[in-house]
N, C-alpha and C. Protein backbone atom coordinates (compact mmCIF):
# COMPACT_ATOMS: atom_id res chain seq x y z
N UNK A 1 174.46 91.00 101.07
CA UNK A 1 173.91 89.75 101.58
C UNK A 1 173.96 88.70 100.48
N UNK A 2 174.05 87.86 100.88
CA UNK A 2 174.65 86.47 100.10
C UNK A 2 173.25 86.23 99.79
N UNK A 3 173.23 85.93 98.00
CA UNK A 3 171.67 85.50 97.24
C UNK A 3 171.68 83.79 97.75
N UNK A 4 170.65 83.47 97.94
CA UNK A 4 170.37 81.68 98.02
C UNK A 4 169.00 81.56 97.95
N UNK A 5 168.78 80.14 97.89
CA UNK A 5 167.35 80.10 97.40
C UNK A 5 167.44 78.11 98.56
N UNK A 6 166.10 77.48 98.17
CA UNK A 6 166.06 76.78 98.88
C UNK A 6 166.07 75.54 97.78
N UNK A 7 166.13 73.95 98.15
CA UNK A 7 166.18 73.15 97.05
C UNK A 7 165.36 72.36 97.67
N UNK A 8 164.73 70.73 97.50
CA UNK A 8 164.03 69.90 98.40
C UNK A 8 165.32 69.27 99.55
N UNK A 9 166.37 69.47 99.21
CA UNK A 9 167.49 68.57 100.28
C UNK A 9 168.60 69.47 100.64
N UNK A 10 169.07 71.09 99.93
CA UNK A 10 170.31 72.27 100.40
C UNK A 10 169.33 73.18 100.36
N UNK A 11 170.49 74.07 100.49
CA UNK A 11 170.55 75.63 100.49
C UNK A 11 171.31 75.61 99.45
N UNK A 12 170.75 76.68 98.24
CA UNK A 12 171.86 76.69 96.99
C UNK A 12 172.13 78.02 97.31
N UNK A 13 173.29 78.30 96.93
CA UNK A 13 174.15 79.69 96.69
C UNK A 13 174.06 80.11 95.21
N UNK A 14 173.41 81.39 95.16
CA UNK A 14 173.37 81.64 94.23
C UNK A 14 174.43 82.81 93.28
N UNK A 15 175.14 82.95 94.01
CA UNK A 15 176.15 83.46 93.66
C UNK A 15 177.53 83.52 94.31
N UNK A 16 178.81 83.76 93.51
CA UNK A 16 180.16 83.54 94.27
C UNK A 16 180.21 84.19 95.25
N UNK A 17 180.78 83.49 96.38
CA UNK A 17 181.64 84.12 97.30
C UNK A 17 182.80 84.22 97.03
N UNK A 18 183.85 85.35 97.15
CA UNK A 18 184.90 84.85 96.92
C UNK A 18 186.17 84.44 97.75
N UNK A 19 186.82 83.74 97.43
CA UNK A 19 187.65 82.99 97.95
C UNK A 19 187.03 81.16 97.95
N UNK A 20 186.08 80.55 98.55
CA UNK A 20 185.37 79.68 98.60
C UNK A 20 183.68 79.20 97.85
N UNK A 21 183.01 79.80 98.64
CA UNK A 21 181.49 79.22 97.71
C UNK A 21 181.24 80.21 96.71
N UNK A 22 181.04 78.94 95.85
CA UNK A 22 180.76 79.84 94.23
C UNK A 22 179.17 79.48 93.99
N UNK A 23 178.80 80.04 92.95
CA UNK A 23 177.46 79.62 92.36
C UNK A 23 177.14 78.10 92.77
N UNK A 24 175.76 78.02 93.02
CA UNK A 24 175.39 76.91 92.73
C UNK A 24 176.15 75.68 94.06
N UNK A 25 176.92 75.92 94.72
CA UNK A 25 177.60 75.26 95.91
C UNK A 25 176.25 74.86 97.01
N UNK A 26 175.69 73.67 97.28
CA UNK A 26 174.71 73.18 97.79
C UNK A 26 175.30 72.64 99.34
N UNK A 27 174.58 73.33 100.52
CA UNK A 27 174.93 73.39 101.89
C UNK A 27 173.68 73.01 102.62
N UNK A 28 174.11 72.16 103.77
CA UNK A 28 172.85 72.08 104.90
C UNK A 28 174.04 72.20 106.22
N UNK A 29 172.79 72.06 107.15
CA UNK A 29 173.53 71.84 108.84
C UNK A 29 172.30 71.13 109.52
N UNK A 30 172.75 70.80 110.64
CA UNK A 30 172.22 69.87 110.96
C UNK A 30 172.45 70.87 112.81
N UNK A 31 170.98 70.63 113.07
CA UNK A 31 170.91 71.05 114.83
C UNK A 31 171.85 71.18 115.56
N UNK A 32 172.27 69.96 115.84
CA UNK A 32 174.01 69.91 116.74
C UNK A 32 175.22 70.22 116.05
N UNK A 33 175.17 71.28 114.95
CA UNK A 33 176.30 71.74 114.55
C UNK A 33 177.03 70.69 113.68
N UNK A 34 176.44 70.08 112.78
CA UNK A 34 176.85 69.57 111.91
C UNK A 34 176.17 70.15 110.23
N UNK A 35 177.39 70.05 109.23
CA UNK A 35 177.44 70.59 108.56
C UNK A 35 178.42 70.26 107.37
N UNK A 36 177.41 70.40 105.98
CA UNK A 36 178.47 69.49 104.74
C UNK A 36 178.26 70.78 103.80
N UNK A 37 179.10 70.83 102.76
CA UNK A 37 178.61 71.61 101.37
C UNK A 37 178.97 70.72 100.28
N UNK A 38 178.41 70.98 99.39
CA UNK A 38 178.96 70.15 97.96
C UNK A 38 178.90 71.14 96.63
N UNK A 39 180.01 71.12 96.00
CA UNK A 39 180.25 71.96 95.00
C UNK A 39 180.03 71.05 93.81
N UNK A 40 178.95 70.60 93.24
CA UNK A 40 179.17 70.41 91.90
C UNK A 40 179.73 69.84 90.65
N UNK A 41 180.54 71.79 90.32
CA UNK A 41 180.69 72.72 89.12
C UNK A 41 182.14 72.19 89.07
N UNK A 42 182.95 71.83 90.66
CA UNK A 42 184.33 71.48 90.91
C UNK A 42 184.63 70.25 91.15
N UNK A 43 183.64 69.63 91.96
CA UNK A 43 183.64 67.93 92.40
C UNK A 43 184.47 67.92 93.88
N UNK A 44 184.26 69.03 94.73
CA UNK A 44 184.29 68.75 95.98
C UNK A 44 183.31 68.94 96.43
N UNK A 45 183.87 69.11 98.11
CA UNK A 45 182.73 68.74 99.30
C UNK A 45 183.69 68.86 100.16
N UNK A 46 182.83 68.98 101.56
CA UNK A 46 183.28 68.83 102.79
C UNK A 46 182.33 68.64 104.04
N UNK A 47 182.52 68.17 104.81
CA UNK A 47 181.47 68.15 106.16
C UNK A 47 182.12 68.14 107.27
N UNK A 48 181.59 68.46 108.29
CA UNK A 48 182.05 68.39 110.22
C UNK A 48 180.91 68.46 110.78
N UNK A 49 181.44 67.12 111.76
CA UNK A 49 180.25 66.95 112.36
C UNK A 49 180.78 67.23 113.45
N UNK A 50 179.91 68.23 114.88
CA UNK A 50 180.07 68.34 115.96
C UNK A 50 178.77 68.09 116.31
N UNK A 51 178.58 67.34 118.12
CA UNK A 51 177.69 66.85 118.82
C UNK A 51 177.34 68.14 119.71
N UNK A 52 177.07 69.56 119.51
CA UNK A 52 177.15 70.26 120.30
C UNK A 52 175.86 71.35 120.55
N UNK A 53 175.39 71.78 121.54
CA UNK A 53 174.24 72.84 121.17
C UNK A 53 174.85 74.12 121.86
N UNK A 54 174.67 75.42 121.21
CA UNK A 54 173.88 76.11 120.08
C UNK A 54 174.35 75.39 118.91
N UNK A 55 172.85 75.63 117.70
CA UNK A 55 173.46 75.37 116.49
C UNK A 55 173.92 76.94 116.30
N UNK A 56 174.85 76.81 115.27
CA UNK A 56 175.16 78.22 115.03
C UNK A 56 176.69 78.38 115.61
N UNK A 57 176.96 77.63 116.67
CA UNK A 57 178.28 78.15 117.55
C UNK A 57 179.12 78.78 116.62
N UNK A 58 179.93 79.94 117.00
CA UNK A 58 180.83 80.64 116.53
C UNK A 58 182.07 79.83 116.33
N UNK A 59 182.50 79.05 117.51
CA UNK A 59 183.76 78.52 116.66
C UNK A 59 183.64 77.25 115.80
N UNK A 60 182.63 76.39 115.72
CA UNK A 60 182.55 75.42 114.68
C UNK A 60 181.87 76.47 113.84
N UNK A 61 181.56 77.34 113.33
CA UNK A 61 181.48 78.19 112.10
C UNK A 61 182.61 78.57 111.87
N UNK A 62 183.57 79.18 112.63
CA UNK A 62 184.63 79.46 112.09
C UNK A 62 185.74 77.96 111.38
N UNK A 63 185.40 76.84 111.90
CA UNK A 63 186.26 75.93 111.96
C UNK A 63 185.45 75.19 110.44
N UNK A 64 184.38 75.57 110.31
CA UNK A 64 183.78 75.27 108.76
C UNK A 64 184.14 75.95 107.79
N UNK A 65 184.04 77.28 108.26
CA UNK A 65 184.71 78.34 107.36
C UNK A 65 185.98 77.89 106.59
N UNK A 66 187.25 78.08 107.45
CA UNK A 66 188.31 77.68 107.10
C UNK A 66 188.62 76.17 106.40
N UNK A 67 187.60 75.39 106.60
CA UNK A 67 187.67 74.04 105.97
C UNK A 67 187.56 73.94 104.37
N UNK A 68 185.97 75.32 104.15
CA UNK A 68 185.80 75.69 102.80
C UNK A 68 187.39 76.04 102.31
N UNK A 69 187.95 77.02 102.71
CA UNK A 69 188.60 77.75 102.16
C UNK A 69 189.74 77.38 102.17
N UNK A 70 190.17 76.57 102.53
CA UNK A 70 191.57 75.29 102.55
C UNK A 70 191.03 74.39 101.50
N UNK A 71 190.34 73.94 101.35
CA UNK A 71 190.12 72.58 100.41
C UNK A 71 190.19 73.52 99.02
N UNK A 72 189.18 74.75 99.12
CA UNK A 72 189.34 75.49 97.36
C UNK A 72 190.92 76.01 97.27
N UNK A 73 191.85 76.51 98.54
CA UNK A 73 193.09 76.95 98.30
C UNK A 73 193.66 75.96 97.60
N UNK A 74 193.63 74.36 97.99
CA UNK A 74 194.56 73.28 97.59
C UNK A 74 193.84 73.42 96.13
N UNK A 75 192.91 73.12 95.92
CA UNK A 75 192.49 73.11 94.36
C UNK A 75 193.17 74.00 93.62
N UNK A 76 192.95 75.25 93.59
CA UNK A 76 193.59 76.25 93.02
C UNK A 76 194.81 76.68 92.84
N UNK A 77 195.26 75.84 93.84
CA UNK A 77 196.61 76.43 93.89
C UNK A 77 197.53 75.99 92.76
């Protein structure tokens, strides 16, 4: 299970994921499935906003997912 802790304005990650969120990578969401992270340590970010209820939906999680992990691929690459 992924360590995090709480801040007055994210969710900090407290440790790497790998492929995408690393330490310290600061995330919220928002009710209708909106949702940003900000890294820091690297000087990105990303957000998507969808107007939709459930929060939580499976495919705008998946469609966040892959957003992380495209923006750190281009970095790294």
């Amino acid at each position: 299970m992924l360590s995090r802790r709480w801040g007055l304005s994210f969710m900090i990650n407290m440790e790497d994921l790998g492929g995408h969120r690393r330490a310290g990578l600061l995330t919220w969401a928002g009710l209708r499935n909106t949702y940003f992270w900000i890294d820091p340590k690297i000087g990105i970010g990303g957000a998507i906003f969808v107007q939709m209820l459930p929060l939580a939906d499976p495919k705008v999680l998946g469609l966040y997912d892959r957003l992380e992990r495209i923006a750190y691929a281009a970095i790294t690459a």
